[in-house]
N, C-alpha and C. Protein backbone atom coordinates (compact mmCIF):
# COMPACT_ATOMS: atom_id res chain seq x y z
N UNK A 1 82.45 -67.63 -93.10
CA UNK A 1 82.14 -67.60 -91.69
C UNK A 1 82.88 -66.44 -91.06
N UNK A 2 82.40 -65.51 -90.19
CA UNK A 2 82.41 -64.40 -89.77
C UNK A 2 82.82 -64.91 -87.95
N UNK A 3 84.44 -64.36 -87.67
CA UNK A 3 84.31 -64.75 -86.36
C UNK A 3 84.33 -63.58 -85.55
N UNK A 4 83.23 -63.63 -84.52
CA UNK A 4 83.16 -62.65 -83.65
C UNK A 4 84.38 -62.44 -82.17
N UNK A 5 84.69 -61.13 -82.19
CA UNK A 5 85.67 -61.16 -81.29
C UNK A 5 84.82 -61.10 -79.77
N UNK A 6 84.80 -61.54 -78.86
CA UNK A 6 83.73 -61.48 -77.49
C UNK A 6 84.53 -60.28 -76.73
N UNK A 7 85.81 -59.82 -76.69
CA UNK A 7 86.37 -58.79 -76.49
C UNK A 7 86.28 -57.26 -76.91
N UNK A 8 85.35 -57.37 -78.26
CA UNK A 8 85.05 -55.66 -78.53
C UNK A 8 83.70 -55.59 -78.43
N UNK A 9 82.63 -56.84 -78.32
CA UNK A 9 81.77 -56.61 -77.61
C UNK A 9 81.32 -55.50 -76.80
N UNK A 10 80.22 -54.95 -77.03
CA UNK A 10 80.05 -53.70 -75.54
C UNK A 10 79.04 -54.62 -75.13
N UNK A 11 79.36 -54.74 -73.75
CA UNK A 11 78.64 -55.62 -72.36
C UNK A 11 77.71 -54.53 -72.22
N UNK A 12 76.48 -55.15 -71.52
CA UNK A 12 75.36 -54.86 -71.61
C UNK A 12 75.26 -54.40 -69.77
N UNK A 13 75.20 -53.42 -69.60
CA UNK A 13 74.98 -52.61 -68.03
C UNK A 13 73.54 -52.92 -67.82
N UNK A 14 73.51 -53.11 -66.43
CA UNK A 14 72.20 -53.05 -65.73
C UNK A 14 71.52 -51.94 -66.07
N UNK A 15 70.01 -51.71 -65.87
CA UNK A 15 69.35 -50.86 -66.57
C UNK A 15 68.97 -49.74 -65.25
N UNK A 16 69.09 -49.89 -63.93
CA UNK A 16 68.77 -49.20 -63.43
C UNK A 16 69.83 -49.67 -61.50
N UNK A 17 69.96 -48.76 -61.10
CA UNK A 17 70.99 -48.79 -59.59
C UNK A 17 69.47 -48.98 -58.43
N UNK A 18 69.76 -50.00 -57.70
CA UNK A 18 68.36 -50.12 -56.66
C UNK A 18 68.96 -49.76 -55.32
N UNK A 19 70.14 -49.22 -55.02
CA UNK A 19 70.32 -48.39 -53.76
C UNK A 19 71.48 -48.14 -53.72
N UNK A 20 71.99 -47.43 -52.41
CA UNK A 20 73.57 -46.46 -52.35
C UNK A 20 74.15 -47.52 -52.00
N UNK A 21 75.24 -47.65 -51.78
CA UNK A 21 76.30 -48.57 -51.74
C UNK A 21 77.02 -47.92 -50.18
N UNK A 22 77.56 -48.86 -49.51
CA UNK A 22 77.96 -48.45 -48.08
C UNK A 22 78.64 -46.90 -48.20
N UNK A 23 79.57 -46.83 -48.66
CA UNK A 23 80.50 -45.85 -49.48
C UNK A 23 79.69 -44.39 -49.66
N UNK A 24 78.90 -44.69 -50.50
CA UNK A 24 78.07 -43.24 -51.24
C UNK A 24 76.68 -42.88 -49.72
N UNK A 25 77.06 -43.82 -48.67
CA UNK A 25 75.83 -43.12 -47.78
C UNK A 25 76.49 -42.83 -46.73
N UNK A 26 77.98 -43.40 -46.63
CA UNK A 26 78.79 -42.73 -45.56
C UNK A 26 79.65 -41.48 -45.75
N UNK A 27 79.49 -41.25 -47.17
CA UNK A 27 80.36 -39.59 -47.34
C UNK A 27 78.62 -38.77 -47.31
N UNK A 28 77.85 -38.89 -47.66
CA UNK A 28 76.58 -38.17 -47.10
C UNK A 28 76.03 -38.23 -45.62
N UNK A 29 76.21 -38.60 -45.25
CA UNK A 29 76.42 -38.72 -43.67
C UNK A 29 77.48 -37.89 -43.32
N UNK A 30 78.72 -37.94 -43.65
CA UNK A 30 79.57 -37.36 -43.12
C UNK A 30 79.28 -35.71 -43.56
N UNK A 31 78.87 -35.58 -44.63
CA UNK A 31 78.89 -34.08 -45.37
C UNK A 31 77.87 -33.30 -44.15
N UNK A 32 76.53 -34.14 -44.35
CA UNK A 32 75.52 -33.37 -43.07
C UNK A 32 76.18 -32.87 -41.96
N UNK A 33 76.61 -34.35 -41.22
CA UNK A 33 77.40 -33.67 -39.80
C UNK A 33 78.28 -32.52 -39.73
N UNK A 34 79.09 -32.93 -40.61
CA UNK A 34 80.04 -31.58 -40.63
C UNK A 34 78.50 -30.19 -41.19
N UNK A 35 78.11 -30.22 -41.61
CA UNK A 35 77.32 -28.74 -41.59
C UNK A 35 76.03 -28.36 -40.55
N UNK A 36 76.48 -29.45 -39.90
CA UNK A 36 74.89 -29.73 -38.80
C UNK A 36 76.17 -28.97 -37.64
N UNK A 37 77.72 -29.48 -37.25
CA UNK A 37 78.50 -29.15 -36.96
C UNK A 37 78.88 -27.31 -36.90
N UNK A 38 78.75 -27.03 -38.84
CA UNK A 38 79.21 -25.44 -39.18
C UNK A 38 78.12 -24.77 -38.38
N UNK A 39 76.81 -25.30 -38.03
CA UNK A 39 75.69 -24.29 -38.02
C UNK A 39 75.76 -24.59 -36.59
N UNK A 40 75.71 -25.25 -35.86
CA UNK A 40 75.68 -25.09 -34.54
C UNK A 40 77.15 -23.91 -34.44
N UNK A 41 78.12 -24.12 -34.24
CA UNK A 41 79.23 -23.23 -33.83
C UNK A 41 78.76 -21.89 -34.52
N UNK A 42 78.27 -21.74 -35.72
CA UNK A 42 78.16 -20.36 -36.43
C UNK A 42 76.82 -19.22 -35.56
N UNK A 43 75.63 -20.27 -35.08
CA UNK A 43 74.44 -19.90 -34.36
C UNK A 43 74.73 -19.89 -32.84
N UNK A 44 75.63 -20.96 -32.59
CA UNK A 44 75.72 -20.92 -31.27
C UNK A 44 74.51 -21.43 -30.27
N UNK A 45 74.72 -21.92 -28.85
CA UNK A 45 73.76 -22.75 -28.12
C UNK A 45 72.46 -21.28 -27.86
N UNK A 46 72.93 -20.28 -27.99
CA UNK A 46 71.92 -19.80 -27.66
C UNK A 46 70.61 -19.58 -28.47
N UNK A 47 71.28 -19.51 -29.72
CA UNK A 47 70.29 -19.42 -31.03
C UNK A 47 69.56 -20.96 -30.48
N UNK A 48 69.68 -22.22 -30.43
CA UNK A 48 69.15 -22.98 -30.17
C UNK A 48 68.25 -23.20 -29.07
N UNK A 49 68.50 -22.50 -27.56
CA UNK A 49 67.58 -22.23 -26.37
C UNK A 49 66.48 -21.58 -26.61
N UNK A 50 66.98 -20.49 -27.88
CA UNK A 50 65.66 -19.48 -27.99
C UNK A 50 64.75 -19.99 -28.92
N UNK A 51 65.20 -21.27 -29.71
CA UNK A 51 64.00 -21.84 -30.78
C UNK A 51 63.50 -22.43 -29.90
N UNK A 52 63.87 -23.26 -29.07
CA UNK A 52 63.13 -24.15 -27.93
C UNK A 52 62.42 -23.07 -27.05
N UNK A 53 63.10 -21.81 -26.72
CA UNK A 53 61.79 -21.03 -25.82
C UNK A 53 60.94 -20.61 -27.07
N UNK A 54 60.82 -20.18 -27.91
CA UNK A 54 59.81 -19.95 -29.16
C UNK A 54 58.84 -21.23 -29.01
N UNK A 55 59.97 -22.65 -29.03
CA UNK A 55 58.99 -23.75 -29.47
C UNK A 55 57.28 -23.70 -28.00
N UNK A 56 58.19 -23.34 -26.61
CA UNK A 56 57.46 -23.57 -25.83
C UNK A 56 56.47 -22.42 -25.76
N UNK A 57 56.48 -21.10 -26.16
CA UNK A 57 55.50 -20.23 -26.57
C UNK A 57 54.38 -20.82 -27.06
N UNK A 58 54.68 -21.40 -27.88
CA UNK A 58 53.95 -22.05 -29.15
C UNK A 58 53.00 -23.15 -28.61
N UNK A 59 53.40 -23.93 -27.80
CA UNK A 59 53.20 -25.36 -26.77
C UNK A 59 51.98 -24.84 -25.91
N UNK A 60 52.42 -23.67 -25.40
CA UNK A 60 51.46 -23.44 -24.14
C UNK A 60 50.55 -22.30 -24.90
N UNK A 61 51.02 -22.04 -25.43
CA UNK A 61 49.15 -21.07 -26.34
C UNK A 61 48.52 -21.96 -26.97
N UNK A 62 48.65 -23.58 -27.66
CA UNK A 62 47.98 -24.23 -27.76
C UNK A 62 47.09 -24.93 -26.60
N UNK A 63 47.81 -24.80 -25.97
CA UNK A 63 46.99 -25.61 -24.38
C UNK A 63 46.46 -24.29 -23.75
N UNK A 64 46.36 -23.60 -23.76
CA UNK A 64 45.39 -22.77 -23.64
C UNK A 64 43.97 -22.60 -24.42
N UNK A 65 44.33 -22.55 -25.85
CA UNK A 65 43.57 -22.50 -26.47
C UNK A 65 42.95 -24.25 -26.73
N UNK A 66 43.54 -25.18 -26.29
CA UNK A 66 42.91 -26.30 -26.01
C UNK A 66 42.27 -26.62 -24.92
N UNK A 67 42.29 -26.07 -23.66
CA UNK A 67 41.59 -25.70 -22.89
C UNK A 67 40.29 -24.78 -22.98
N UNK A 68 40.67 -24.02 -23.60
CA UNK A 68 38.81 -22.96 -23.98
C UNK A 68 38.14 -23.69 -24.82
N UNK A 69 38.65 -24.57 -25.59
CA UNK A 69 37.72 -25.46 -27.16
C UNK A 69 36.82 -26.50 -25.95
N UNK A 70 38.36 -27.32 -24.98
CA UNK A 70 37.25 -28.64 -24.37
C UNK A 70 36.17 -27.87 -23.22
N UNK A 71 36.85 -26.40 -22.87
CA UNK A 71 35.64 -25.97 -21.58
C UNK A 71 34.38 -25.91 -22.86
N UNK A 72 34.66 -24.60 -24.30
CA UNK A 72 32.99 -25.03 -24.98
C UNK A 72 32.48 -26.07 -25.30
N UNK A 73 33.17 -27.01 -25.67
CA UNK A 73 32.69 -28.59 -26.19
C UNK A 73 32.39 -29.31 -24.84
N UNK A 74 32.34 -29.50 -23.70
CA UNK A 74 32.02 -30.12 -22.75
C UNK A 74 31.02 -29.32 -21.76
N UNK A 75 31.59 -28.12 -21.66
CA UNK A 75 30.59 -27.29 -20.89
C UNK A 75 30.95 -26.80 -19.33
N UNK A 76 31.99 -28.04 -19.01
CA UNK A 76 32.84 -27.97 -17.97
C UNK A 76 34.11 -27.28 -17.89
N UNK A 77 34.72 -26.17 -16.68
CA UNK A 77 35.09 -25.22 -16.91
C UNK A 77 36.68 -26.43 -17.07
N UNK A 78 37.41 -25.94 -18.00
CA UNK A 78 38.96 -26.17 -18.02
C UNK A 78 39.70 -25.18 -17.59
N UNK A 79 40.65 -25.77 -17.09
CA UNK A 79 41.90 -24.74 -16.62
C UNK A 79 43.70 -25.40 -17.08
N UNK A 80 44.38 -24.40 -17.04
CA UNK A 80 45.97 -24.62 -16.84
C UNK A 80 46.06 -24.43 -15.78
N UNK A 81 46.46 -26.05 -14.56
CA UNK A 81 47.43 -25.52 -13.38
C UNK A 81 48.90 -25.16 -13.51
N UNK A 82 49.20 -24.13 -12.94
CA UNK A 82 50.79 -23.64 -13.67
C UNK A 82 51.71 -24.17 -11.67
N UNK A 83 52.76 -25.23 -11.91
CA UNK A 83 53.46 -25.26 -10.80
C UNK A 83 54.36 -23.73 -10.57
N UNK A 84 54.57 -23.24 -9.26
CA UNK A 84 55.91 -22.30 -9.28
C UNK A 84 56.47 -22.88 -8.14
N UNK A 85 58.01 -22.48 -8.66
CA UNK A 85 58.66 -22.95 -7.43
C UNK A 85 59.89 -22.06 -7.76
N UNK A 86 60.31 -21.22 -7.13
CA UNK A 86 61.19 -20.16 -6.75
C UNK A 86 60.58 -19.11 -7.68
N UNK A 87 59.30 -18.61 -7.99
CA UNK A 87 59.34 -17.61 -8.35
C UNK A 87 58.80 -18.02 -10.40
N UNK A 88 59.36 -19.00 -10.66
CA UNK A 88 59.42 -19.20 -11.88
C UNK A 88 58.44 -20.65 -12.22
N UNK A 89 57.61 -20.63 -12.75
CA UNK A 89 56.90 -21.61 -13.46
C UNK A 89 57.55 -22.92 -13.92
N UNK A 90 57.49 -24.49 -13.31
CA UNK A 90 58.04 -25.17 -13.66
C UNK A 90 57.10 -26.31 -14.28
N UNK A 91 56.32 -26.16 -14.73
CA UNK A 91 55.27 -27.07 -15.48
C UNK A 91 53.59 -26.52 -15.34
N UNK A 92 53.23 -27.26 -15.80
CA UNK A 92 51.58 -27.26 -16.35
C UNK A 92 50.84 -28.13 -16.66
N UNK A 93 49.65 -28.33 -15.85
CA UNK A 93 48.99 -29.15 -16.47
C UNK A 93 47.45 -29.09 -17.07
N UNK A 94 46.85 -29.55 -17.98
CA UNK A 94 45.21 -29.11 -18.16
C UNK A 94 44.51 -29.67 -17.31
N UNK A 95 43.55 -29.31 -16.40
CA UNK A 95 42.42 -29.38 -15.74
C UNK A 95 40.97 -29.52 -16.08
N UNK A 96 40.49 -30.32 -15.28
CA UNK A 96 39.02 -29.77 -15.71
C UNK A 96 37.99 -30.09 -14.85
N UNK A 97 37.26 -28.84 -14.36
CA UNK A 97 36.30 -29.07 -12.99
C UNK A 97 34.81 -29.96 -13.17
N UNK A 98 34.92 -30.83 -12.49
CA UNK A 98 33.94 -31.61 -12.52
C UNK A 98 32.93 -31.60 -11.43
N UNK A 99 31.63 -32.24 -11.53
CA UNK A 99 30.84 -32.13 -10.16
C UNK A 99 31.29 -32.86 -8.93
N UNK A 100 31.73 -34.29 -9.47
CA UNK A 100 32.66 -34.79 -8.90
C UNK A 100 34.42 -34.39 -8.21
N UNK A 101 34.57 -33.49 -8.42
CA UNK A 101 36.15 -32.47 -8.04
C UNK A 101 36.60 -32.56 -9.69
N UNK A 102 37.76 -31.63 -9.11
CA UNK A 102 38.35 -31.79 -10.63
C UNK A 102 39.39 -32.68 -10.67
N UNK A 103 40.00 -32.60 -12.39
CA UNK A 103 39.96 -34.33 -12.86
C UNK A 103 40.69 -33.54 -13.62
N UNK A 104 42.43 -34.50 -13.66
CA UNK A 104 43.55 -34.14 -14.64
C UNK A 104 43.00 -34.37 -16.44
N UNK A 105 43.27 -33.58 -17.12
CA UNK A 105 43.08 -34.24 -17.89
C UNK A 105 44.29 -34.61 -18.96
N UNK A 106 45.00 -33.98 -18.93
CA UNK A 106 46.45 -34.06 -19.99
C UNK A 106 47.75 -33.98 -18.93
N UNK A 107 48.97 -35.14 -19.08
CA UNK A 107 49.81 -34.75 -18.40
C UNK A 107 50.46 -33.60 -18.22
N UNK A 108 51.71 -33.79 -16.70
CA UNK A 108 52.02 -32.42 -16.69
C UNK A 108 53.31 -31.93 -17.73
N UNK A 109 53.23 -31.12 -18.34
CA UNK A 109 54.37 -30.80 -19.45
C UNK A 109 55.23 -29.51 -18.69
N UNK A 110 56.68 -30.21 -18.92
CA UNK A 110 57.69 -29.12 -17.82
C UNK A 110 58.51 -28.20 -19.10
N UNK A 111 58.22 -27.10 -17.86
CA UNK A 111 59.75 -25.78 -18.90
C UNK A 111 60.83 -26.21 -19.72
N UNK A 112 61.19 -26.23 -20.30
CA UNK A 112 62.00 -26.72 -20.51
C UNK A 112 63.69 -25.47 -19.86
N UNK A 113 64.86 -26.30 -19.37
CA UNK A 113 65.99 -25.80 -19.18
C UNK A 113 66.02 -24.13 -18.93
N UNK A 114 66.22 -23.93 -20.19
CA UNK A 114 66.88 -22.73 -20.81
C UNK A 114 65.73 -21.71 -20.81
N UNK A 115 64.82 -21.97 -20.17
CA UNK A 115 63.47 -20.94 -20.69
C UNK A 115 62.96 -20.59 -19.13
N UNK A 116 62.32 -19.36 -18.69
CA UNK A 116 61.91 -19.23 -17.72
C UNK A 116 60.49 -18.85 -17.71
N UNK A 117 59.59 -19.16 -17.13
CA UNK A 117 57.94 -18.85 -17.33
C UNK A 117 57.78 -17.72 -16.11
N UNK A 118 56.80 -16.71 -16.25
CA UNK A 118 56.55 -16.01 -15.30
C UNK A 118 55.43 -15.56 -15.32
N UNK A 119 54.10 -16.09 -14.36
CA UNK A 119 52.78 -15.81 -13.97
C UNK A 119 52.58 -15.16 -13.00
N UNK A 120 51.89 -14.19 -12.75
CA UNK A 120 51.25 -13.64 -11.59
C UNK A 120 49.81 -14.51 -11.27
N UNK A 121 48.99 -15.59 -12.26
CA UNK A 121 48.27 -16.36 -11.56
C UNK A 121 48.83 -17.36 -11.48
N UNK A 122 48.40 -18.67 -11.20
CA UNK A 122 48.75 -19.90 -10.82
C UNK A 122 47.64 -20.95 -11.66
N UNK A 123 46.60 -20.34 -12.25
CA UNK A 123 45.09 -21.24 -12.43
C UNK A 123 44.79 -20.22 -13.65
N UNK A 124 45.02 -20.41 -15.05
CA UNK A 124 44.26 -19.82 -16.35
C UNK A 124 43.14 -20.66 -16.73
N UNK A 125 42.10 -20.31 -16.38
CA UNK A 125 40.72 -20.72 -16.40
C UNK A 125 39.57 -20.49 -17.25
N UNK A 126 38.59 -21.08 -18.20
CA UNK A 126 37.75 -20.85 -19.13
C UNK A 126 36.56 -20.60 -18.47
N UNK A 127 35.49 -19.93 -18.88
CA UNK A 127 34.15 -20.42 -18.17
C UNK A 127 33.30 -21.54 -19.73
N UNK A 128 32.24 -21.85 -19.32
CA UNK A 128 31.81 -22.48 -20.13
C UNK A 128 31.39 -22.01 -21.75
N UNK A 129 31.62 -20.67 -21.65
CA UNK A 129 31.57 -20.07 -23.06
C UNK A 129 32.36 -19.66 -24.02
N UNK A 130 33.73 -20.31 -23.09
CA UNK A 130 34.92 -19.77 -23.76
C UNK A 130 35.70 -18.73 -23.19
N UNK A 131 34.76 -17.73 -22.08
CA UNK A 131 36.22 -16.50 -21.96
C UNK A 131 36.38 -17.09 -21.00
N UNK A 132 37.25 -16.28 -20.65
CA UNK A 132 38.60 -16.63 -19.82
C UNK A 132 37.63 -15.78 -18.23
N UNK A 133 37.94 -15.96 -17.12
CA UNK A 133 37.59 -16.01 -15.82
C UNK A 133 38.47 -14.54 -15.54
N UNK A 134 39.45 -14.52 -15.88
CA UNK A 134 40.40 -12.92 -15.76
C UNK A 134 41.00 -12.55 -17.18
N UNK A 135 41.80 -11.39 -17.20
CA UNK A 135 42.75 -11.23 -17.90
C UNK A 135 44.13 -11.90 -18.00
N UNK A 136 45.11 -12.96 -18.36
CA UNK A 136 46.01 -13.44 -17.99
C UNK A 136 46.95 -12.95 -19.00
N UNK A 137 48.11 -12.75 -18.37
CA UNK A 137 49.50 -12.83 -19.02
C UNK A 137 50.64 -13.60 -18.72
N UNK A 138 51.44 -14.25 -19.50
CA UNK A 138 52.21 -15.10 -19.21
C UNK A 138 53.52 -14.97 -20.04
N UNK A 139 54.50 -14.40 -19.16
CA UNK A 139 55.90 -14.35 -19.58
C UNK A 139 56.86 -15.41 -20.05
N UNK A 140 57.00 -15.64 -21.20
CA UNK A 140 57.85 -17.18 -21.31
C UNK A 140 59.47 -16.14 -21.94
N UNK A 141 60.69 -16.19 -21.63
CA UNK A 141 61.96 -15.97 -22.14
C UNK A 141 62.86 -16.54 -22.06
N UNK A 142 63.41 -16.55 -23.14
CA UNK A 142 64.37 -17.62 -23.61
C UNK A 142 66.09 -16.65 -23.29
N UNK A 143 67.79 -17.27 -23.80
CA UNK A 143 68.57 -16.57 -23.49
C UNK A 143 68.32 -14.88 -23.64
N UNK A 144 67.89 -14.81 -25.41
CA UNK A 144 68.14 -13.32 -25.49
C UNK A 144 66.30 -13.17 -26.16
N UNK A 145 65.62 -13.77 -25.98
CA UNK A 145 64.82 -13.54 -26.66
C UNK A 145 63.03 -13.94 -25.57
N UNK A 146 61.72 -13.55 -25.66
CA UNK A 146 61.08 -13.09 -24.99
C UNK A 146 59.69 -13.03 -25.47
N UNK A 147 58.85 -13.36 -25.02
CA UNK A 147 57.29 -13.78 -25.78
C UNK A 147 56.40 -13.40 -24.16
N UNK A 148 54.87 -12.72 -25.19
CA UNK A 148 54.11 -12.78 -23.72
C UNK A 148 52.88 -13.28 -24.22
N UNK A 149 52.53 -14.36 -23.59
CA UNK A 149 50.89 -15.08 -23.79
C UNK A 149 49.98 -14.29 -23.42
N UNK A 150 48.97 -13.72 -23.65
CA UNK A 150 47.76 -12.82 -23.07
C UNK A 150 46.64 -13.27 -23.69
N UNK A 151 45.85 -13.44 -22.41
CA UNK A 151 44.19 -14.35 -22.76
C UNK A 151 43.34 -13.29 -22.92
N UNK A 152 42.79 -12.81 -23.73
CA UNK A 152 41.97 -11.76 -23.03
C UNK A 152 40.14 -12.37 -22.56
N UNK A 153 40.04 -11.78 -21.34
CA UNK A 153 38.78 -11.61 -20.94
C UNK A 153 37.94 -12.41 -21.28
N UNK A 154 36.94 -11.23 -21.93
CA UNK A 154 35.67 -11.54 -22.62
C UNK A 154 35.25 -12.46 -23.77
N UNK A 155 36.36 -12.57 -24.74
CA UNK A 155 36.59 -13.65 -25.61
C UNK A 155 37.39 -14.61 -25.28
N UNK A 156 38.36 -14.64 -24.52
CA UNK A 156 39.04 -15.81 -24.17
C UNK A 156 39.94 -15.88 -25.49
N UNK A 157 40.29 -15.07 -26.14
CA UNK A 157 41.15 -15.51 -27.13
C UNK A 157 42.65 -15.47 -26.69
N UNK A 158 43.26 -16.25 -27.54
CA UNK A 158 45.07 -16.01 -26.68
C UNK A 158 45.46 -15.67 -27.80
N UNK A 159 46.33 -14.76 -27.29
CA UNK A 159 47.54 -14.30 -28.46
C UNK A 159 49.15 -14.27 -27.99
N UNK A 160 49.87 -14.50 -28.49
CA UNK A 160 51.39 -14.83 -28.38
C UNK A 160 51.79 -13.45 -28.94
N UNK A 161 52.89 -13.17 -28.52
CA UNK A 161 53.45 -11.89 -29.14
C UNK A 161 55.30 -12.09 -29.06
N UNK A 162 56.25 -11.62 -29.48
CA UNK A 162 57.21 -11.93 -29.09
C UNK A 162 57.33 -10.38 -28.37
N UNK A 163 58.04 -10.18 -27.81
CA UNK A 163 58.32 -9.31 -27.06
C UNK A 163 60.37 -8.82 -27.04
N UNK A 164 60.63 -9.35 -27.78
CA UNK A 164 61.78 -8.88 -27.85
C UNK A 164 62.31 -7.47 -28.69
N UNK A 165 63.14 -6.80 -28.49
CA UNK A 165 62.87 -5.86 -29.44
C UNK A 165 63.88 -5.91 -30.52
């Protein structure tokens, strides 16, 4: 008779780990912050104003160009009302002229902070074929950095440009 020792045994490990343990998700947590931390101080708030004025470039040439799609798909002219108040653009909203008056159609979406808008119209307008009613340009700039929306005319197409140099 052969006696087994239960002590040199090798114990048999679970075959697979089914999640982090409090421990292993609070030093990963901590690692992010601290580099979410390095990159803010290294970029600084301004690098961050100017992604948000970029982001809003981006925001309002879609609503433009979502405005010329619903004026061809409906037939009814759409517009951007642009608010100003001291000079500088503080929101926008899409429009759209009806026989009945015109009729909001998308809420109003505001500047954000750090960004300043600058129109010489007040009303960027489609006709029913898509172009645009004028030529428009629209100044959006951020701390150090600078974009100009331009509709043109006859096609109504918009293009974004950055404008910084």
């Amino acid at each position: 008779m052969q006696v087994i020792n239960k002590f040199t045994t090798r114990a048999r490990r679970p075959s697979g780990r089914r999640a982090l343990s409090l421990l292993e998700l609070a030093v990963v947590s901590s690692i992010l912050a601290l580099l979410a931390v390095a990159a803010i101080s290294r970029f600084g708030h301004s690098t961050i104003a100017n992604s948000g004025g970029e982001g809003f470039a981006r925001k309002f040439s879609l609503a433009l160009v979502h405005a010329r799609r619903a004026t061809i798909s409906t037939g009814d002219n759409h517009y951007l009302q642009l608010t100003v108040s001291g000079g500088s653009v503080t929101s926008y909203t899409l429009m759209r002229r009806a026989s009945g008056g015109d009729v909001q159609v998308d809420q109003a979406w505001a500047v954000p902070q750090d960004v300043t808008v600058t129109s010489a119209q007040t009303v960027l307008e489609f006709d029913f074929d898509g172009s645009a009613l004028a030529a428009y340009s629209v100044t959006i700039a951020g701390p150090n950095r600078s974009w100009n929306v331009a509709v043109g005319q006859l096609t109504g197409s918009v293009r974004a440009t950055e404008t910084t140099p």
